[in-house]
ModelCIF file with pLDDT and N, C-alpha, C, O atoms, coordinates in Angstrom:
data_MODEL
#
_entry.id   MODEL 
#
_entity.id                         1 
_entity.type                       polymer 
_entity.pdbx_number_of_molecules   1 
#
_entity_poly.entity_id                      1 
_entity_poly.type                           'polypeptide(L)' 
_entity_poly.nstd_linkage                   no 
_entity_poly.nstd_monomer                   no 
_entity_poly.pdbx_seq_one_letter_code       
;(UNK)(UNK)(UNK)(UNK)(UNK)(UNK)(UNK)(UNK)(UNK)(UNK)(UNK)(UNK)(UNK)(UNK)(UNK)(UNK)
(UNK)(UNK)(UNK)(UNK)(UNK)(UNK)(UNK)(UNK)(UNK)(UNK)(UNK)(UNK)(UNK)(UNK)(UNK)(UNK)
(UNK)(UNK)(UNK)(UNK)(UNK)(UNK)(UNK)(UNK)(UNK)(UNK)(UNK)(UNK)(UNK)
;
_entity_poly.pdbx_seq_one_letter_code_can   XXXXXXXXXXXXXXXXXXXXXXXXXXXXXXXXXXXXXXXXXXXXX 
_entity_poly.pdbx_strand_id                 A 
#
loop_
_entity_poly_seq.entity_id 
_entity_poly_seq.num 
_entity_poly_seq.mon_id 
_entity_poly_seq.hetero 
1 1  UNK n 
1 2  UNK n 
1 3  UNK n 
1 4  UNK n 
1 5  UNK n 
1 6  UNK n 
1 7  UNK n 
1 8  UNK n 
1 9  UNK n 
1 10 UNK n 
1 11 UNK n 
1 12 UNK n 
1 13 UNK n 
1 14 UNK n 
1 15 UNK n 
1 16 UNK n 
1 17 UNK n 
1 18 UNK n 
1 19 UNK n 
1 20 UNK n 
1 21 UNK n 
1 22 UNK n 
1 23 UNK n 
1 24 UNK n 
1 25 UNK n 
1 26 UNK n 
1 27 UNK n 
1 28 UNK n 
1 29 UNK n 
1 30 UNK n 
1 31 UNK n 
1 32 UNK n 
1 33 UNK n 
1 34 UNK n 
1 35 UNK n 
1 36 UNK n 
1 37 UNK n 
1 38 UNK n 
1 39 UNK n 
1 40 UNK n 
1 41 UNK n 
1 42 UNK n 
1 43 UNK n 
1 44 UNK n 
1 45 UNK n 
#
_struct_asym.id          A 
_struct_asym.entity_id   1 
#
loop_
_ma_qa_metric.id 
_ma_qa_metric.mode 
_ma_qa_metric.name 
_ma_qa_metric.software_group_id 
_ma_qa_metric.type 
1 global pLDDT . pLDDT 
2 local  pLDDT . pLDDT 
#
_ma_qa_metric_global.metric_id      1 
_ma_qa_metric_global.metric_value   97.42 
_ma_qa_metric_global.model_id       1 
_ma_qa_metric_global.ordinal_id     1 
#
loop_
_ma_qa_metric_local.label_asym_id 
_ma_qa_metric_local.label_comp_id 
_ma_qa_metric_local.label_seq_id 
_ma_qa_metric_local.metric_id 
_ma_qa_metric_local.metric_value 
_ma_qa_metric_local.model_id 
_ma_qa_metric_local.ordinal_id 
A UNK 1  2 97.00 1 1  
A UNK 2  2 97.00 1 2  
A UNK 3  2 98.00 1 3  
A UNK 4  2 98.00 1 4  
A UNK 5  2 98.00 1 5  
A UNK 6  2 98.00 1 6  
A UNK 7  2 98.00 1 7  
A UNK 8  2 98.00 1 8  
A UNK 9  2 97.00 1 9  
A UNK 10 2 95.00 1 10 
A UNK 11 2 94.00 1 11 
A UNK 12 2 97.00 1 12 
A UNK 13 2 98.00 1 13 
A UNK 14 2 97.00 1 14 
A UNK 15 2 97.00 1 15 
A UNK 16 2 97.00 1 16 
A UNK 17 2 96.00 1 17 
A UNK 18 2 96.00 1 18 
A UNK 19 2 97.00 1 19 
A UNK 20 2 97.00 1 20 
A UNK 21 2 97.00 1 21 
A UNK 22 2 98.00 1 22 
A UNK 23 2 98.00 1 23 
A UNK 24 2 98.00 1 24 
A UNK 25 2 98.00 1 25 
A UNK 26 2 98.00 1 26 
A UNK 27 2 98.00 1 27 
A UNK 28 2 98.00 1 28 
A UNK 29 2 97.00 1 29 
A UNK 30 2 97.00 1 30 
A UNK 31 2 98.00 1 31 
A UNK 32 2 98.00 1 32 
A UNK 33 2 98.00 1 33 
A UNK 34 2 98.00 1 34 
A UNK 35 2 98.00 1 35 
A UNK 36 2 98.00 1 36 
A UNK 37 2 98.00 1 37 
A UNK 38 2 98.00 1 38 
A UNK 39 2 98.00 1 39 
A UNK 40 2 98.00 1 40 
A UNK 41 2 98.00 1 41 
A UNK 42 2 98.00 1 42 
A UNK 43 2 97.00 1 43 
A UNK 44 2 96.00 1 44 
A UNK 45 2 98.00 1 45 
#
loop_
_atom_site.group_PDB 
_atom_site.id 
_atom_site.type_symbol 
_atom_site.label_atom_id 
_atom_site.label_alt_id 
_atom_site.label_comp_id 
_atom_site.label_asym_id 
_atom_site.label_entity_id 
_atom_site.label_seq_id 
_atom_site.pdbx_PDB_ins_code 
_atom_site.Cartn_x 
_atom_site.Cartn_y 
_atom_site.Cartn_z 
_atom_site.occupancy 
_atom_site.B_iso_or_equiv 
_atom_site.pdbx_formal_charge 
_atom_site.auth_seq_id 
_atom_site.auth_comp_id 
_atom_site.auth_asym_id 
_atom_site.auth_atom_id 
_atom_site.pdbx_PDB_model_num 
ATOM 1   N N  . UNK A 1 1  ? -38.548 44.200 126.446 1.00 97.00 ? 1  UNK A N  1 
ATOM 2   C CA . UNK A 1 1  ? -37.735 43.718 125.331 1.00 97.00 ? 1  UNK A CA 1 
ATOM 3   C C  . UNK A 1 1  ? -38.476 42.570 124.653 1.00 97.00 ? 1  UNK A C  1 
ATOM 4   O O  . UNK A 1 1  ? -38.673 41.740 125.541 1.00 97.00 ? 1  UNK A O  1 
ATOM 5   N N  . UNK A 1 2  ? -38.935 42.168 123.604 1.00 97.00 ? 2  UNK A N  1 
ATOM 6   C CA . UNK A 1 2  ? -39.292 41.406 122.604 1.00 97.00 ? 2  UNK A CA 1 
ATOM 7   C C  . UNK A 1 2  ? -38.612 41.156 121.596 1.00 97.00 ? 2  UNK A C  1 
ATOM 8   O O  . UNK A 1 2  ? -37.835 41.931 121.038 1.00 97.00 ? 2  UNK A O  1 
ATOM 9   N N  . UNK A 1 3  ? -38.950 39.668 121.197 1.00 98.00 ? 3  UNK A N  1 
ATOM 10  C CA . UNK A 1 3  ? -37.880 39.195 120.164 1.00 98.00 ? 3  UNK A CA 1 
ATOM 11  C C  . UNK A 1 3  ? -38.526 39.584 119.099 1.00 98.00 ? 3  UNK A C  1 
ATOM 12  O O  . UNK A 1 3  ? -39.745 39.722 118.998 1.00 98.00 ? 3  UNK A O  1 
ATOM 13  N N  . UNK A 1 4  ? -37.414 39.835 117.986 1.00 98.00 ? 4  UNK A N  1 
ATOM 14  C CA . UNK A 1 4  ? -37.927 40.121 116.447 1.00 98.00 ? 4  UNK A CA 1 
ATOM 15  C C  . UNK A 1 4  ? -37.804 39.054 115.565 1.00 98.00 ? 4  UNK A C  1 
ATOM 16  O O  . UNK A 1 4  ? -38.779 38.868 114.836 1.00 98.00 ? 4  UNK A O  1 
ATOM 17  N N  . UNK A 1 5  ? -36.673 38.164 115.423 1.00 98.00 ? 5  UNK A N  1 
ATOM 18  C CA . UNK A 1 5  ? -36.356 37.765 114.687 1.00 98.00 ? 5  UNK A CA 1 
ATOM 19  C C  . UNK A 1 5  ? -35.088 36.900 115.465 1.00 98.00 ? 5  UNK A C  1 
ATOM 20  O O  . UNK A 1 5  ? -34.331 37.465 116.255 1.00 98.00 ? 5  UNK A O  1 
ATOM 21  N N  . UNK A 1 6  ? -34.966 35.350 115.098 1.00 98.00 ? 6  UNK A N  1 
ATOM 22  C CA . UNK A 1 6  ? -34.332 34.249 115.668 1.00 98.00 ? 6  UNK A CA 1 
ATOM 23  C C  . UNK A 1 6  ? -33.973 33.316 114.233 1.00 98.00 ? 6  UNK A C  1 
ATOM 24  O O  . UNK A 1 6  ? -34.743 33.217 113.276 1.00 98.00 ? 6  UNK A O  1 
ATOM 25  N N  . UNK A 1 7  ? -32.579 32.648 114.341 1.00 98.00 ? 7  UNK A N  1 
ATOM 26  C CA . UNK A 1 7  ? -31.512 32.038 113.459 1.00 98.00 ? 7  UNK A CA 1 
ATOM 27  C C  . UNK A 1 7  ? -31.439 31.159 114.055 1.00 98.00 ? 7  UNK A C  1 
ATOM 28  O O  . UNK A 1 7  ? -31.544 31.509 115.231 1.00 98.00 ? 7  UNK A O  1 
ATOM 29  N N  . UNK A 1 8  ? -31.257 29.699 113.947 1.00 98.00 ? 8  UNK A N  1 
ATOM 30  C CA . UNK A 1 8  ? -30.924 28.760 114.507 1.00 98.00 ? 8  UNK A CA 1 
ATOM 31  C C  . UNK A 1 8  ? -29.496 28.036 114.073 1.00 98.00 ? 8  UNK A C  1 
ATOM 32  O O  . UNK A 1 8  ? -28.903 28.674 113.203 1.00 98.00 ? 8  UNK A O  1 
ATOM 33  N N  . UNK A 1 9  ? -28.840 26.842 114.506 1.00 97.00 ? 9  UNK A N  1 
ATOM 34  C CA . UNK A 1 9  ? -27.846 26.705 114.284 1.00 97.00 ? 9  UNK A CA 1 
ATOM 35  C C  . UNK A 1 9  ? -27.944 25.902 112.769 1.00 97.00 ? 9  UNK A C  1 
ATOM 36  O O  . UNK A 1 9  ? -26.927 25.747 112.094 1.00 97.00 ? 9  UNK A O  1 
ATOM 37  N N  . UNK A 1 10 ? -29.160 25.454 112.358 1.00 95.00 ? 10 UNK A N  1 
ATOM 38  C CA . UNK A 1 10 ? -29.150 24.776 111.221 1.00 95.00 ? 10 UNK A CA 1 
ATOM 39  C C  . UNK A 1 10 ? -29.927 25.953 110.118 1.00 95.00 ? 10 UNK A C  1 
ATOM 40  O O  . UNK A 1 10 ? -30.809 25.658 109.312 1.00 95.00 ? 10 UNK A O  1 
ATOM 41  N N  . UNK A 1 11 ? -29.428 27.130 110.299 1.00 94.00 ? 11 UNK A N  1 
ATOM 42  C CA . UNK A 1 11 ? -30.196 28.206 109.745 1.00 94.00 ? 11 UNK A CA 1 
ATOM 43  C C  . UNK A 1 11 ? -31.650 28.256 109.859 1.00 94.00 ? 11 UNK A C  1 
ATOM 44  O O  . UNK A 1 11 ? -32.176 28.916 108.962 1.00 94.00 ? 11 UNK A O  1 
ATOM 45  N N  . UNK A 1 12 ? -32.406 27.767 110.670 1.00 97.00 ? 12 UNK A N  1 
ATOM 46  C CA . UNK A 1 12 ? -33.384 27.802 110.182 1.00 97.00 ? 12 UNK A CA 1 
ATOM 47  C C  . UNK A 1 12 ? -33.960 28.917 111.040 1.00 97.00 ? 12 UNK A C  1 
ATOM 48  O O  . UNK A 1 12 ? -33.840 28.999 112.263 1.00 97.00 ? 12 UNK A O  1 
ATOM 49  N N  . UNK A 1 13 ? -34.776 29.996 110.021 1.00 98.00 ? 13 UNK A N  1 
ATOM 50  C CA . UNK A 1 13 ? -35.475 31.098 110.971 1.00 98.00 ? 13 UNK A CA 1 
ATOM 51  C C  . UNK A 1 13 ? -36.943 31.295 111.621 1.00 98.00 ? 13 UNK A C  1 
ATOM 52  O O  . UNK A 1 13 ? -37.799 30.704 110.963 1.00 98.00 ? 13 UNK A O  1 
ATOM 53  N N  . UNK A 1 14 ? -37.429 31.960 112.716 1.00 97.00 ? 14 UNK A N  1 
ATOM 54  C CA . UNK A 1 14 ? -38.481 32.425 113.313 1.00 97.00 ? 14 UNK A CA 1 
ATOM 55  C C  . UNK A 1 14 ? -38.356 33.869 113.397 1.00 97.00 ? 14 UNK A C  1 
ATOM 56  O O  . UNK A 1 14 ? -37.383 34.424 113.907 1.00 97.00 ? 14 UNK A O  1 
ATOM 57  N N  . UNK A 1 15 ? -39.919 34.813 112.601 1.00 97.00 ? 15 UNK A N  1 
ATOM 58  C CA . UNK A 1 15 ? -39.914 36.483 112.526 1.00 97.00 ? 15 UNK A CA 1 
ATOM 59  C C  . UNK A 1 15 ? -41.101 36.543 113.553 1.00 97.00 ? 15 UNK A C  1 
ATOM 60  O O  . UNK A 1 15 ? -41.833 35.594 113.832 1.00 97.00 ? 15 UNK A O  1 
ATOM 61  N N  . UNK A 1 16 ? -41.159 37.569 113.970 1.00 97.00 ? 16 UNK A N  1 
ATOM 62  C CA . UNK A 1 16 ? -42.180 37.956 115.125 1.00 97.00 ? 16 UNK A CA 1 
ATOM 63  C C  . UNK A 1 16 ? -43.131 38.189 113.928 1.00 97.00 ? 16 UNK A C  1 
ATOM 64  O O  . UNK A 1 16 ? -42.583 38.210 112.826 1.00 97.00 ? 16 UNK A O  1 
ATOM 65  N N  . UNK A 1 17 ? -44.401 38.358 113.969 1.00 96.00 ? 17 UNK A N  1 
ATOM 66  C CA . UNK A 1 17 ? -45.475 38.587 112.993 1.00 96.00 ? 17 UNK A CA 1 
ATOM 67  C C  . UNK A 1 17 ? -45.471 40.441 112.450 1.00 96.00 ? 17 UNK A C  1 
ATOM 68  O O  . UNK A 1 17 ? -45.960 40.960 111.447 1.00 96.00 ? 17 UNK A O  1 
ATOM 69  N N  . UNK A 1 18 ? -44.911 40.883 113.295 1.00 96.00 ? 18 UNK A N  1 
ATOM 70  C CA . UNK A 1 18 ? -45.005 42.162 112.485 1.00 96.00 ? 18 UNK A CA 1 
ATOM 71  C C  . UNK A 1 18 ? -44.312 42.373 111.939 1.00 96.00 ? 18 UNK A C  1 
ATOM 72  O O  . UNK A 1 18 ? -44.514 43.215 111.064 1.00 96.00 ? 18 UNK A O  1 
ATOM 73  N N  . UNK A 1 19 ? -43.188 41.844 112.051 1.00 97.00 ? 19 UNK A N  1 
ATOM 74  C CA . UNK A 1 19 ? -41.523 42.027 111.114 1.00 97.00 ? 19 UNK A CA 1 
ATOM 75  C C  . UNK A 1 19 ? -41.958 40.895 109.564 1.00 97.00 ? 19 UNK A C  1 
ATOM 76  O O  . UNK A 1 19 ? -41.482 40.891 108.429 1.00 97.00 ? 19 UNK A O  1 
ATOM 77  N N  . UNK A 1 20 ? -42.718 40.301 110.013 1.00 97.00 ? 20 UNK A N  1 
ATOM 78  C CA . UNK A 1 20 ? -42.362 39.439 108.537 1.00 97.00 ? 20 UNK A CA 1 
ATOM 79  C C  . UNK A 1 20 ? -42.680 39.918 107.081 1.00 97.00 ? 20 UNK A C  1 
ATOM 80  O O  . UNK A 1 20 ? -43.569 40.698 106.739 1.00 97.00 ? 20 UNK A O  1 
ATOM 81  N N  . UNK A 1 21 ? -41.843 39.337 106.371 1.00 97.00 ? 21 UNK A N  1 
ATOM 82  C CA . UNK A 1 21 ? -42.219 40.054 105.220 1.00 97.00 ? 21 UNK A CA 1 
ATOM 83  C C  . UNK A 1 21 ? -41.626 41.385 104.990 1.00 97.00 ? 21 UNK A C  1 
ATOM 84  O O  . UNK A 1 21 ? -42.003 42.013 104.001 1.00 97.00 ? 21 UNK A O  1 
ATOM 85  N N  . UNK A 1 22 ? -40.638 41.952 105.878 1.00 98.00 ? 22 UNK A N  1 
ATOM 86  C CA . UNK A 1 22 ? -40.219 43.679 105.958 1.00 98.00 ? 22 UNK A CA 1 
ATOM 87  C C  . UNK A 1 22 ? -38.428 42.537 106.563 1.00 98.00 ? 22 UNK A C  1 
ATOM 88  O O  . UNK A 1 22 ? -37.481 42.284 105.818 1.00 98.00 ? 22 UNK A O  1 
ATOM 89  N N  . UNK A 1 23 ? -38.524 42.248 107.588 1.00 98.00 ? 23 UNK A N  1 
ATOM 90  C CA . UNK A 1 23 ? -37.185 41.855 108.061 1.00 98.00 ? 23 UNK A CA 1 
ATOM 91  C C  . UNK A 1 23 ? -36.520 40.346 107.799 1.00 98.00 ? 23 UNK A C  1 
ATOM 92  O O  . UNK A 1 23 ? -37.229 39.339 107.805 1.00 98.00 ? 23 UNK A O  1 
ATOM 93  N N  . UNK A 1 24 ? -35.197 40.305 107.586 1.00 98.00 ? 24 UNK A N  1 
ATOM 94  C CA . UNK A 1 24 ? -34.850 39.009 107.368 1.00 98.00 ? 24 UNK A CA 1 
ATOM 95  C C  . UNK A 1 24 ? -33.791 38.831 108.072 1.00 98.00 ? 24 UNK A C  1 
ATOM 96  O O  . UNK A 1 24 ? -33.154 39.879 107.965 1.00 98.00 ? 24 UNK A O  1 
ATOM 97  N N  . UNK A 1 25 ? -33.131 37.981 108.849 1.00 98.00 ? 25 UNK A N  1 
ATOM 98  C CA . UNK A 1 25 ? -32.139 37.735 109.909 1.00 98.00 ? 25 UNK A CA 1 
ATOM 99  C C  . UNK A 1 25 ? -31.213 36.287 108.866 1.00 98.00 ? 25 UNK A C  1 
ATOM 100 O O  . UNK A 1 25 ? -31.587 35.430 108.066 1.00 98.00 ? 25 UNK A O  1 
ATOM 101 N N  . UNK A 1 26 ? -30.160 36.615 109.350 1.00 98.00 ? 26 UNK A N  1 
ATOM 102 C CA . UNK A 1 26 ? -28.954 35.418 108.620 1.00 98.00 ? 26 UNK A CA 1 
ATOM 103 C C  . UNK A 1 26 ? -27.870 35.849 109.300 1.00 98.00 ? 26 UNK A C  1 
ATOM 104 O O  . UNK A 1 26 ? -27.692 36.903 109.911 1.00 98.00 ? 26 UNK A O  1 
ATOM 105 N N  . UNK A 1 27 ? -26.732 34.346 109.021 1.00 98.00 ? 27 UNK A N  1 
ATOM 106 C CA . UNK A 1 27 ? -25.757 34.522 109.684 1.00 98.00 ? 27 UNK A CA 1 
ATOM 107 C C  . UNK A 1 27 ? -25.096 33.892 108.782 1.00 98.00 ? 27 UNK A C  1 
ATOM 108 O O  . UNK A 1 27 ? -25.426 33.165 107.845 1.00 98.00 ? 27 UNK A O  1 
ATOM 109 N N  . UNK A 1 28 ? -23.312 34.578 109.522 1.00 98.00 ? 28 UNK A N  1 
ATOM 110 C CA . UNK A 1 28 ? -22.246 33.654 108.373 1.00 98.00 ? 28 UNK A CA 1 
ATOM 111 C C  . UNK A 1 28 ? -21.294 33.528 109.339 1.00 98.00 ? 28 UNK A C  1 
ATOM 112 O O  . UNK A 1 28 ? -20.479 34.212 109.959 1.00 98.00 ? 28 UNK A O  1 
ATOM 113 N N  . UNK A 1 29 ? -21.805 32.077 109.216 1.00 97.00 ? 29 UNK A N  1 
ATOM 114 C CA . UNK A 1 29 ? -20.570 31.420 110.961 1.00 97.00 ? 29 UNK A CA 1 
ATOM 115 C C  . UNK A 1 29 ? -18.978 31.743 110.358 1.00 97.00 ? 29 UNK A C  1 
ATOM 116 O O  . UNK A 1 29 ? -18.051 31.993 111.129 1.00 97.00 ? 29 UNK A O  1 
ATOM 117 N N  . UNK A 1 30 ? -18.869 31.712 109.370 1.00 97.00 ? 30 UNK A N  1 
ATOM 118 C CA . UNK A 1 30 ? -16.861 32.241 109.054 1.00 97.00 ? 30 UNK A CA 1 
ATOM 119 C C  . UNK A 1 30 ? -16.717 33.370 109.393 1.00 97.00 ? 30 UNK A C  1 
ATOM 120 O O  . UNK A 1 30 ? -15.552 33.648 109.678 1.00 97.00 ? 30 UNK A O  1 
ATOM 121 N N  . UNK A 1 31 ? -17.528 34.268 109.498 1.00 98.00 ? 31 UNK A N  1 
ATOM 122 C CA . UNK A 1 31 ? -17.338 35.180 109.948 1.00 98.00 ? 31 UNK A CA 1 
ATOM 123 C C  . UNK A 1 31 ? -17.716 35.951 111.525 1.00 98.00 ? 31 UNK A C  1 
ATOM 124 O O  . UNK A 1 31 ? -17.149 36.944 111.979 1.00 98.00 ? 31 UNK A O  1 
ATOM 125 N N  . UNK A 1 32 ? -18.814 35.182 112.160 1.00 98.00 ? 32 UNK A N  1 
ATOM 126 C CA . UNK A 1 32 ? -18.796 34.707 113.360 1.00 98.00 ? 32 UNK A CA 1 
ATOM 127 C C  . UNK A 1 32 ? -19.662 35.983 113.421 1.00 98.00 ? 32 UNK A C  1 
ATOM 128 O O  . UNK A 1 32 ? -19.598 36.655 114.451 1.00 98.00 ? 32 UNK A O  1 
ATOM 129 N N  . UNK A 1 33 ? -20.612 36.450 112.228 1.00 98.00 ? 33 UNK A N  1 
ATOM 130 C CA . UNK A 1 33 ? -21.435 37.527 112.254 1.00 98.00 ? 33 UNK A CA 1 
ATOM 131 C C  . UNK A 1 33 ? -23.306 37.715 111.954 1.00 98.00 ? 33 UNK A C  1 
ATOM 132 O O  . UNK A 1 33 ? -23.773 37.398 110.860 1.00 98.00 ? 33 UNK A O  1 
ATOM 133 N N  . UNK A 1 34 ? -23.897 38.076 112.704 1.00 98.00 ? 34 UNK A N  1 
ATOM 134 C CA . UNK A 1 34 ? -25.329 37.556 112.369 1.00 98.00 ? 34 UNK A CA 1 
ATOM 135 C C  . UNK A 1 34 ? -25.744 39.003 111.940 1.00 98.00 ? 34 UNK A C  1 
ATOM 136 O O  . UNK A 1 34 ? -25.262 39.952 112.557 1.00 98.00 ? 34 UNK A O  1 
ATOM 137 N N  . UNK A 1 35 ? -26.729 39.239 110.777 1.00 98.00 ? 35 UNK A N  1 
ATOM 138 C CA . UNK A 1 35 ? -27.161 40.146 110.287 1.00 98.00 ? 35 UNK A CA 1 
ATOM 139 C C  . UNK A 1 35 ? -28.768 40.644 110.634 1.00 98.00 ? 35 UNK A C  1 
ATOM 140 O O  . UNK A 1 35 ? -29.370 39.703 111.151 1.00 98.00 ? 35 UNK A O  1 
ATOM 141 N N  . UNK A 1 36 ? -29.625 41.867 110.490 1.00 98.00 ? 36 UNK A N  1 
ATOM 142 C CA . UNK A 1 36 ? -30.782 42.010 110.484 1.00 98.00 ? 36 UNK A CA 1 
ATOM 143 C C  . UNK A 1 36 ? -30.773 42.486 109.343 1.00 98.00 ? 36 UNK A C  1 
ATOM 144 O O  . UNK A 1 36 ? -29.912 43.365 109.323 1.00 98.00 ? 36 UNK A O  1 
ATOM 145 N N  . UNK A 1 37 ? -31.448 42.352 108.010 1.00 98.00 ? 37 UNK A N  1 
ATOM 146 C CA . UNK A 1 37 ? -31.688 43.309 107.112 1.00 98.00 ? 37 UNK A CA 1 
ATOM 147 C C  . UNK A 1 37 ? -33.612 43.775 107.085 1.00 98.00 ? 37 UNK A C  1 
ATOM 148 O O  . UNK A 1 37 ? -34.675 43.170 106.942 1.00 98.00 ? 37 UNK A O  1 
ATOM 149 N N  . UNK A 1 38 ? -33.251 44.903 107.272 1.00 98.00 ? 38 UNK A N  1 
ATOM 150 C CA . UNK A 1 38 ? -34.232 46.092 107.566 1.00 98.00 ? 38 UNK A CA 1 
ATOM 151 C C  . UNK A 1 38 ? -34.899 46.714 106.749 1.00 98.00 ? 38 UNK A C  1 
ATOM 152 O O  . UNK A 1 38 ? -34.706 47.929 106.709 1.00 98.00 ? 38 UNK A O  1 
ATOM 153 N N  . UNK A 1 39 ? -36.203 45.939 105.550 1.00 98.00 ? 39 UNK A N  1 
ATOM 154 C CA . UNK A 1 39 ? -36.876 47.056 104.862 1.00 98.00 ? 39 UNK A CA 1 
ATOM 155 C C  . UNK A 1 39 ? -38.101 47.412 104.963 1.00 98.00 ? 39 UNK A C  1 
ATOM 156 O O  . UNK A 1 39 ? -38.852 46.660 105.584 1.00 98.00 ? 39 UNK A O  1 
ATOM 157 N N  . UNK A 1 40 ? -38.563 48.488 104.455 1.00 98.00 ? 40 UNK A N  1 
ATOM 158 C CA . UNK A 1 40 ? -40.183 48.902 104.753 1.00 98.00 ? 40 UNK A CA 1 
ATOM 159 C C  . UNK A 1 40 ? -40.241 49.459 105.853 1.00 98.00 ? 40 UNK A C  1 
ATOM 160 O O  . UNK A 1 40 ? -41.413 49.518 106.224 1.00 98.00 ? 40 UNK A O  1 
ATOM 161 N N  . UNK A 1 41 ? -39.313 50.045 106.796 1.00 98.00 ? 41 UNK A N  1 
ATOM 162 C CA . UNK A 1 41 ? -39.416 50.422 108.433 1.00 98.00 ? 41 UNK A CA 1 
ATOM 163 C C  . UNK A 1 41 ? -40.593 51.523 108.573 1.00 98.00 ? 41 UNK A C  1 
ATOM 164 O O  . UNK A 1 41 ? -40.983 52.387 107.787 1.00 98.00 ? 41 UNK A O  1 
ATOM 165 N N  . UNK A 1 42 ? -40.939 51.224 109.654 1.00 98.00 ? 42 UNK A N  1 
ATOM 166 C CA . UNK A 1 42 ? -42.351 51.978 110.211 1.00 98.00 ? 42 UNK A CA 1 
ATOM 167 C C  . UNK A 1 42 ? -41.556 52.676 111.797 1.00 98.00 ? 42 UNK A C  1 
ATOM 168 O O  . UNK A 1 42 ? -40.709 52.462 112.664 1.00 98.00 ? 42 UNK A O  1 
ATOM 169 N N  . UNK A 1 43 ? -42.521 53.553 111.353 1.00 97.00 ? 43 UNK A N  1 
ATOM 170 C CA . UNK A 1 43 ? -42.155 54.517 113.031 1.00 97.00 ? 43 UNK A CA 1 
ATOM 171 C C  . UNK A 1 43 ? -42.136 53.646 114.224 1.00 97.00 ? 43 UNK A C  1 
ATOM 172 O O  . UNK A 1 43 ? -41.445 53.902 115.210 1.00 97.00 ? 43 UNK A O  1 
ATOM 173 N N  . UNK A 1 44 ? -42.935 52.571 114.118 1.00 96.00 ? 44 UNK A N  1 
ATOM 174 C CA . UNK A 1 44 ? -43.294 51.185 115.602 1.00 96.00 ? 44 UNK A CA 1 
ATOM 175 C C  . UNK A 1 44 ? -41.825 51.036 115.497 1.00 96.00 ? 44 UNK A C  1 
ATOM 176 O O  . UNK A 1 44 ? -41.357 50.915 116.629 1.00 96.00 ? 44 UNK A O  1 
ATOM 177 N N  . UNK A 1 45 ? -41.002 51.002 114.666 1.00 98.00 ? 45 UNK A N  1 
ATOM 178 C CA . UNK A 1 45 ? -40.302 49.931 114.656 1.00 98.00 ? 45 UNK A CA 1 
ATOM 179 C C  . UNK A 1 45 ? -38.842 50.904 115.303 1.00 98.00 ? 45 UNK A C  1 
ATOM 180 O O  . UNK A 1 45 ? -37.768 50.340 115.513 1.00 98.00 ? 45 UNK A O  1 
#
């Protein structure tokens, strides 16, 4: 298991190097929901 992508509590993010630039991670604490949005996907992935 490897991390892709990390949110912190002051939003601030970390992408694994192959995701960057293709994936973006966010959250919306009112809703108590964290997102991956997913573009450019490759078969690795």
């Amino acid at each position: 298991r490897e991390l892709v992508a990390r949110i912190f509590t002051n939003s601030d993010t970390w992408n694994e190097e192959s995701v960057k630039g293709r994936f973006t991670i966010s959250r919306d604490n009112a809703k108590h929901t964290v997102y991956l949005q997913m573009n450019t996907l490759k078969p690795e992935d």
